[in-house]
PDB file of N, CA and C in Angstrom:
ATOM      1  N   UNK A   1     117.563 109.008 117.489  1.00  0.00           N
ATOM      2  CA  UNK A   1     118.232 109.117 118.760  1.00  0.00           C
ATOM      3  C   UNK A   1     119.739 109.023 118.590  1.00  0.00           C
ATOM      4  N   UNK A   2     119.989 108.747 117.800  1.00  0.00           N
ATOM      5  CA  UNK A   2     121.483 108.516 117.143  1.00  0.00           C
ATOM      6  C   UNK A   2     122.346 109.589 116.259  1.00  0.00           C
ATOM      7  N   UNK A   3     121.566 110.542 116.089  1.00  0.00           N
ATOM      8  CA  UNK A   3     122.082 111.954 115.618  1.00  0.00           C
ATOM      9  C   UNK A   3     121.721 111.817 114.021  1.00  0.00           C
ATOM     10  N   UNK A   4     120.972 110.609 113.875  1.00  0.00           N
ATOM     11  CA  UNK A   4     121.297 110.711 112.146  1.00  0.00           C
ATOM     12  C   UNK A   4     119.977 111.870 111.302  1.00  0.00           C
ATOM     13  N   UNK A   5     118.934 112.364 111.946  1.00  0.00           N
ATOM     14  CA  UNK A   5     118.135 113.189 111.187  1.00  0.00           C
ATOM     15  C   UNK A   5     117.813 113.527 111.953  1.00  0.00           C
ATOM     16  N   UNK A   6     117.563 115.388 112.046  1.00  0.00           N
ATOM     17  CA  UNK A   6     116.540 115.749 113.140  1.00  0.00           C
ATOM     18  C   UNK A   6     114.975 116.186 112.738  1.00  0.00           C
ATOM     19  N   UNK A   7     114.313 116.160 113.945  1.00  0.00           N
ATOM     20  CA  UNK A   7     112.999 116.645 113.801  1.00  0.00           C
ATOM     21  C   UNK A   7     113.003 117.337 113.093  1.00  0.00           C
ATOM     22  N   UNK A   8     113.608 118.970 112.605  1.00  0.00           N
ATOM     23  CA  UNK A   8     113.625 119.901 111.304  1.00  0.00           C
ATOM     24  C   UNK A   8     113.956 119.306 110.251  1.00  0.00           C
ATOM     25  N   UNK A   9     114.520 118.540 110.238  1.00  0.00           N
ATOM     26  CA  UNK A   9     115.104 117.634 108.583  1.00  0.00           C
ATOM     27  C   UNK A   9     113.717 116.932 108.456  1.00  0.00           C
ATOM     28  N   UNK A  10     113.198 116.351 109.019  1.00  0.00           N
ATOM     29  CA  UNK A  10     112.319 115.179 109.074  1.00  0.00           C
ATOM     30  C   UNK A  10     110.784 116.033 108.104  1.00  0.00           C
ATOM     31  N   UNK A  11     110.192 117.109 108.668  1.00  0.00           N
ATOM     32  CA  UNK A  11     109.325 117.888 108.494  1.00  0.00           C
ATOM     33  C   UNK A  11     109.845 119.247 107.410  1.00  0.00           C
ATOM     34  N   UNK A  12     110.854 119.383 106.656  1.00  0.00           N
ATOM     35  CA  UNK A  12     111.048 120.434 105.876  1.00  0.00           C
ATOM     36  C   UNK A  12     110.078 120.420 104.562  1.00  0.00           C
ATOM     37  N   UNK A  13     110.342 121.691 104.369  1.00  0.00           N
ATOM     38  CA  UNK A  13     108.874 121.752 103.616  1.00  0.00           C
ATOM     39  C   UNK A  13     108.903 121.581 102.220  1.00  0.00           C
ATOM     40  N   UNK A  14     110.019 120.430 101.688  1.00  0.00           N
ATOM     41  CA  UNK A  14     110.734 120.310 100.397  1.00  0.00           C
ATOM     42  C   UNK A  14     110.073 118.766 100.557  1.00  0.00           C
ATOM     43  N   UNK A  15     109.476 117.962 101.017  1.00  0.00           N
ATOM     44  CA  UNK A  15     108.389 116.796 101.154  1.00  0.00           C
ATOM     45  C   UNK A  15     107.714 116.601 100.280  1.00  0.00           C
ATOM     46  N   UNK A  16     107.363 117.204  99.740  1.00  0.00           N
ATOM     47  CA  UNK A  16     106.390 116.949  98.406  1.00  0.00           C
ATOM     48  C   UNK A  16     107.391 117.394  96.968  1.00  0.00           C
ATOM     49  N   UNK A  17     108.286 117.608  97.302  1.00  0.00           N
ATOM     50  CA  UNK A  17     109.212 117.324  95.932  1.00  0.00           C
ATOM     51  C   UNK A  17     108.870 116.068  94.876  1.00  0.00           C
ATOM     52  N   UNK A  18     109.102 115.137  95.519  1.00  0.00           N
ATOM     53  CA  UNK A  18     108.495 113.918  95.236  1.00  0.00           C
ATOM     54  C   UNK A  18     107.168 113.828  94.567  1.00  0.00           C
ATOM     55  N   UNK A  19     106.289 114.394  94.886  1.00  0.00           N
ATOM     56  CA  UNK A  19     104.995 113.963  94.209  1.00  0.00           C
ATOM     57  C   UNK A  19     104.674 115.283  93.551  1.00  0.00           C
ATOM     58  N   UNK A  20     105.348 116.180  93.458  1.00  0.00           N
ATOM     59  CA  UNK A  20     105.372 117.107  92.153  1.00  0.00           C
ATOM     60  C   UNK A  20     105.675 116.534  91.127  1.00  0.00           C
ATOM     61  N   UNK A  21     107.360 115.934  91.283  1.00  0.00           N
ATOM     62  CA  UNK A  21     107.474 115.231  89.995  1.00  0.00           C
ATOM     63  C   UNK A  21     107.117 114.419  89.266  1.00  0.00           C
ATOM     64  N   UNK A  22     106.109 113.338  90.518  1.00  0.00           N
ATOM     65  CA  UNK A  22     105.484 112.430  89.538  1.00  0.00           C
ATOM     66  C   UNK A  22     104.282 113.029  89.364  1.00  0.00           C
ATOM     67  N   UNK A  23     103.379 114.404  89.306  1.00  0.00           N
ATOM     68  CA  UNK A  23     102.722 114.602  88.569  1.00  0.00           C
ATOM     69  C   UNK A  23     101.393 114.212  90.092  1.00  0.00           C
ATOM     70  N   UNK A  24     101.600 114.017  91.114  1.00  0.00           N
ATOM     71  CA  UNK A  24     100.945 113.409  92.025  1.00  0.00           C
ATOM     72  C   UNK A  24     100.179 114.619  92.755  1.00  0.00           C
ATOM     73  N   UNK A  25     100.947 115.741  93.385  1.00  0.00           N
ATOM     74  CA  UNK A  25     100.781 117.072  94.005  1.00  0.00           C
ATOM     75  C   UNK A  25      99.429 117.784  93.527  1.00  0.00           C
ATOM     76  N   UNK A  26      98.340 117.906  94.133  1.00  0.00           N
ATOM     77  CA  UNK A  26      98.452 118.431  95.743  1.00  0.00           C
ATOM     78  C   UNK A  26      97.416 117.089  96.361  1.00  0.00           C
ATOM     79  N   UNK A  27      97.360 116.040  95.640  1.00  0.00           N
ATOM     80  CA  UNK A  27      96.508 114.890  96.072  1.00  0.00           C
ATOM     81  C   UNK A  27      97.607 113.993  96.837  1.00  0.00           C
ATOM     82  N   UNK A  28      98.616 113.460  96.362  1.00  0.00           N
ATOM     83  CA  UNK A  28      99.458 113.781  97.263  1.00  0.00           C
ATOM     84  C   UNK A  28     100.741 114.498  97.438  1.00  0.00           C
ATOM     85  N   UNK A  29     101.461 114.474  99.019  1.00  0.00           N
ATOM     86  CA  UNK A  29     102.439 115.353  99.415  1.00  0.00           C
ATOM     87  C   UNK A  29     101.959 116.789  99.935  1.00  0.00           C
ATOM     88  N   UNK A  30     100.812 116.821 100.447  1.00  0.00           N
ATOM     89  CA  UNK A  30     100.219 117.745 100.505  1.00  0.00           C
ATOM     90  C   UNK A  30      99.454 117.620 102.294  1.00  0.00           C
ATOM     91  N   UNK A  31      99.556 118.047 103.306  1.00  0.00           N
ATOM     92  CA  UNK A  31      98.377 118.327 103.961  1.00  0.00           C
ATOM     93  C   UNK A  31      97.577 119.432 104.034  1.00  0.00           C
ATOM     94  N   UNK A  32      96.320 118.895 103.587  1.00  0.00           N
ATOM     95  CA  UNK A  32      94.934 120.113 103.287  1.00  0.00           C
ATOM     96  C   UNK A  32      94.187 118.817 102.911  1.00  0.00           C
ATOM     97  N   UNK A  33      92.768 119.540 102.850  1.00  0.00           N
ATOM     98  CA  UNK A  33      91.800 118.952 102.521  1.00  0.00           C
ATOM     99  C   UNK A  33      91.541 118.464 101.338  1.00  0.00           C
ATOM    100  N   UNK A  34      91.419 117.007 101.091  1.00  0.00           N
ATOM    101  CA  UNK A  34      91.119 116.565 100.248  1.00  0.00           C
ATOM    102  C   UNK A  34      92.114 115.945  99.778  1.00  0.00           C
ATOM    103  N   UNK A  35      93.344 116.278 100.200  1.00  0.00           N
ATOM    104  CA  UNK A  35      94.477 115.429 100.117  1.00  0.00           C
ATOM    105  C   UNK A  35      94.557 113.934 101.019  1.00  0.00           C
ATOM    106  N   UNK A  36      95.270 112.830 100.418  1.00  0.00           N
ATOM    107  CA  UNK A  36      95.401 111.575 100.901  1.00  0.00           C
ATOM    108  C   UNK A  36      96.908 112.060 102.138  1.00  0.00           C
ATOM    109  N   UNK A  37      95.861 111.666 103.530  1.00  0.00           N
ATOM    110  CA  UNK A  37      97.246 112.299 104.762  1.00  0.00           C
ATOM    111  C   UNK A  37      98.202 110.661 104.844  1.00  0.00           C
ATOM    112  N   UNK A  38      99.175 111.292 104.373  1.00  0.00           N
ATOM    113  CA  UNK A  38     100.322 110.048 105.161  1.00  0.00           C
ATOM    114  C   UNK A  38     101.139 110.708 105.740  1.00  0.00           C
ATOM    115  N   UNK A  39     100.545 110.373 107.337  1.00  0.00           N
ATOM    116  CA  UNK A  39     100.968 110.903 108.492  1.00  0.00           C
ATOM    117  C   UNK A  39     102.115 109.977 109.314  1.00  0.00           C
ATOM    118  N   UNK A  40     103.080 110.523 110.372  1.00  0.00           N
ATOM    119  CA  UNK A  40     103.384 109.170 111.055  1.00  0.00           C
ATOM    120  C   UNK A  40     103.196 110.692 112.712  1.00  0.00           C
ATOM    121  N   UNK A  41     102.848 109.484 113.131  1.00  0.00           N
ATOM    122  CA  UNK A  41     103.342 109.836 115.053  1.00  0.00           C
ATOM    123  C   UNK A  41     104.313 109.372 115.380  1.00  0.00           C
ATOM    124  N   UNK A  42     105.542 109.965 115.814  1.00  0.00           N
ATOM    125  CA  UNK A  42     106.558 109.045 116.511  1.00  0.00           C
ATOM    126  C   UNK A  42     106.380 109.615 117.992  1.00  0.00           C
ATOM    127  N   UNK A  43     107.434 108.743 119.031  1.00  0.00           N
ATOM    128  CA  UNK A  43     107.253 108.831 119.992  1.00  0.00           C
ATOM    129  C   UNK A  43     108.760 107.909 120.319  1.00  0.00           C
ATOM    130  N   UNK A  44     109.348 108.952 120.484  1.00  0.00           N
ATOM    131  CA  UNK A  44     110.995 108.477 120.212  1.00  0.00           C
ATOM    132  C   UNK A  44     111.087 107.523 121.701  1.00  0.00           C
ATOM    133  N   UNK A  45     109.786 107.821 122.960  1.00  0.00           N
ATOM    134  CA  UNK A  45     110.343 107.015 124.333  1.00  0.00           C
ATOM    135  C   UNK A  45     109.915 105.970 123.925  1.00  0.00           C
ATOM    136  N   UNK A  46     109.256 105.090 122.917  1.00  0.00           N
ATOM    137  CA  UNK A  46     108.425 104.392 123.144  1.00  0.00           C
ATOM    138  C   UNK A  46     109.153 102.697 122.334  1.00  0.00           C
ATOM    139  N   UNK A  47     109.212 101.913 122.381  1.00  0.00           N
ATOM    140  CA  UNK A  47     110.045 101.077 121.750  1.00  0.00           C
ATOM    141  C   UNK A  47     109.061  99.437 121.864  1.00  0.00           C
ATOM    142  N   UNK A  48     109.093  98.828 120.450  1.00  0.00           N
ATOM    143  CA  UNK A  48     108.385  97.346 120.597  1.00  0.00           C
ATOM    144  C   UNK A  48     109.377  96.668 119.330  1.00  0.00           C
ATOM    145  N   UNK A  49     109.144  95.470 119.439  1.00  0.00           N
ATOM    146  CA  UNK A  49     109.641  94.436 118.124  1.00  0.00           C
ATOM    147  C   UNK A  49     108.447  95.004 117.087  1.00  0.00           C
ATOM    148  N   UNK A  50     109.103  94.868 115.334  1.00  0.00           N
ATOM    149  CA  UNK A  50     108.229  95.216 114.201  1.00  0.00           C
ATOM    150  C   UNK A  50     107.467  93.591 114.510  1.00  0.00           C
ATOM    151  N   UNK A  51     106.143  93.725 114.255  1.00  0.00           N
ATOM    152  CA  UNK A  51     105.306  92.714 114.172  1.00  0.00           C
ATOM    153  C   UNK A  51     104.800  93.146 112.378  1.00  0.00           C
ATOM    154  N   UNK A  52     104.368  92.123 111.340  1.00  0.00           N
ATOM    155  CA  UNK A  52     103.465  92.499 110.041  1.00  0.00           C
ATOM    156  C   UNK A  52     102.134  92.951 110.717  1.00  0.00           C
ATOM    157  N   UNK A  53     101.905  91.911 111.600  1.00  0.00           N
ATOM    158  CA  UNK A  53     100.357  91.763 112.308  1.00  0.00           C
ATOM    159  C   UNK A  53      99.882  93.687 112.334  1.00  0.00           C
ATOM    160  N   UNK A  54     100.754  93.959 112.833  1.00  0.00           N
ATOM    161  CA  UNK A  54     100.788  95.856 113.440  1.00  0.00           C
ATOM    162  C   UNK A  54     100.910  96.625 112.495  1.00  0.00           C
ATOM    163  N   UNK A  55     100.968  96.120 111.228  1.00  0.00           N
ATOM    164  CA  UNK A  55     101.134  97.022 109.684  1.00  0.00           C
ATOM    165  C   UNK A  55     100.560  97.374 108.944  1.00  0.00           C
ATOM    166  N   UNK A  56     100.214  98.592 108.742  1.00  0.00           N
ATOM    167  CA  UNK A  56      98.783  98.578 107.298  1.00  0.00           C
ATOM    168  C   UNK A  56      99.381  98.661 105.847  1.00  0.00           C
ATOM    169  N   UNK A  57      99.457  98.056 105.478  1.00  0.00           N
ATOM    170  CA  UNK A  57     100.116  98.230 104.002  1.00  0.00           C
ATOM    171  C   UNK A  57      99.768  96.569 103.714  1.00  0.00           C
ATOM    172  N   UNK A  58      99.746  96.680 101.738  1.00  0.00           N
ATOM    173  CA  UNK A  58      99.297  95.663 101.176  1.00  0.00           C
ATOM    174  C   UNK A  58     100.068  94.715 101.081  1.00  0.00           C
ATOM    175  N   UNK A  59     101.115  94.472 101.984  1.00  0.00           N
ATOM    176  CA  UNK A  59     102.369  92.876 101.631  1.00  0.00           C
ATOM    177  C   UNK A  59     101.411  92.201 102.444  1.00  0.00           C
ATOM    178  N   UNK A  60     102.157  90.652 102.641  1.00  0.00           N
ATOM    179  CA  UNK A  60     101.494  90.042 102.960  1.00  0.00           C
ATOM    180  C   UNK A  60     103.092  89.931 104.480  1.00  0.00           C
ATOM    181  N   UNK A  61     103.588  90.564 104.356  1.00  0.00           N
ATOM    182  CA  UNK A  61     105.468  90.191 105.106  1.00  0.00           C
ATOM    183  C   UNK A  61     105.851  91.419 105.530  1.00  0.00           C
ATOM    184  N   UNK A  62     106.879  91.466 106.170  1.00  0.00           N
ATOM    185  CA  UNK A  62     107.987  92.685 106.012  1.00  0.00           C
ATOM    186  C   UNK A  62     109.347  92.137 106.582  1.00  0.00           C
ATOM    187  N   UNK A  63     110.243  92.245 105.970  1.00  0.00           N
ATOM    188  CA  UNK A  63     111.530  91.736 106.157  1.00  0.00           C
ATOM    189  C   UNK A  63     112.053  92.300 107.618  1.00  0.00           C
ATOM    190  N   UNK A  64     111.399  92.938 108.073  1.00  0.00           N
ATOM    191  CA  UNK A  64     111.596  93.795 109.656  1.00  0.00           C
ATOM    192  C   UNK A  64     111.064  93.003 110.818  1.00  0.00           C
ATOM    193  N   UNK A  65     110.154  91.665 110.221  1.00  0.00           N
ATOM    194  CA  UNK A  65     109.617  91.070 111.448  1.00  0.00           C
ATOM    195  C   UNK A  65     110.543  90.854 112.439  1.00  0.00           C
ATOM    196  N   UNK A  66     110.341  91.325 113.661  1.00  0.00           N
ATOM    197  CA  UNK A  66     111.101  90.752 115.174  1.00  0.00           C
ATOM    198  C   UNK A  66     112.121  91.585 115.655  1.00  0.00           C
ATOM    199  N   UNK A  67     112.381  92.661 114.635  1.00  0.00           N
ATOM    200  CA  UNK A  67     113.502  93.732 114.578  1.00  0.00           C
ATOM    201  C   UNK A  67     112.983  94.772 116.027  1.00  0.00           C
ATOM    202  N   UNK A  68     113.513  95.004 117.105  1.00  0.00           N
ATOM    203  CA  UNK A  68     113.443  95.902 117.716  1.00  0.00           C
ATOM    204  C   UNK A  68     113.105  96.843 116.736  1.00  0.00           C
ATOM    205  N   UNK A  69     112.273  98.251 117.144  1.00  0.00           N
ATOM    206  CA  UNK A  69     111.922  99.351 116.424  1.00  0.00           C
ATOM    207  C   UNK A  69     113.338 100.346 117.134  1.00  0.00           C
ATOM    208  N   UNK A  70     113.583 100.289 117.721  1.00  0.00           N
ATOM    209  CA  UNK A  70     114.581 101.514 118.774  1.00  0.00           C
ATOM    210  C   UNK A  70     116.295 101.231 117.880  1.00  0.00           C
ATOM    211  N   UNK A  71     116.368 100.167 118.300  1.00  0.00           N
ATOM    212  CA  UNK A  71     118.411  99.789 117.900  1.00  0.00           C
ATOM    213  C   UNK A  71     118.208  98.424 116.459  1.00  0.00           C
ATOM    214  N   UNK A  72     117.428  98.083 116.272  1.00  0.00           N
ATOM    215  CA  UNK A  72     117.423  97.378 115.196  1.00  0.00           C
ATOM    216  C   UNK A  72     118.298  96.069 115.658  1.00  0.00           C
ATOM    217  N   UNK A  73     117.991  95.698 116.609  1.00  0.00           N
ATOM    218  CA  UNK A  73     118.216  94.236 117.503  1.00  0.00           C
ATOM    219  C   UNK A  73     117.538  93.171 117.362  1.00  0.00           C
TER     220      UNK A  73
END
């Protein structure tokens, strides 16, 4: 919301650069079948504090707890 990346930057189709090089491609960096999807939905109206509780990933923390998601407040 701040001008710093747009929706076309965000989705260009140079995304899987990354997991070419490590040898990762087309399992991941890839959407198709059979590929691992790491997807996100945003929803730029929508705004909450980062909770861990709300996180799927293997930490047990995230240094973001309590951080507005919108202005980083």
């Amino acid at each position: 919301m701040k001008k710093r990346i747009s929706l076309p930057q965000i989705r260009r189709p140079d995304r899987d650069h990354h997991a070419k090089a490590y040898g990762l491609y087309p399992r991941k960096g890839a959407i198709a079948i059979g590929a691992d999807a790491d997807l996100v939905v945003w929803d730029p109206s929508i705004t909450r504090k980062i909770r861990h509780a709300d996180l799927h990933d293997g930490s047990d923390y995230t240094p973001y707890e309590g951080i507005d998601g919108r202005d980083g407040q």
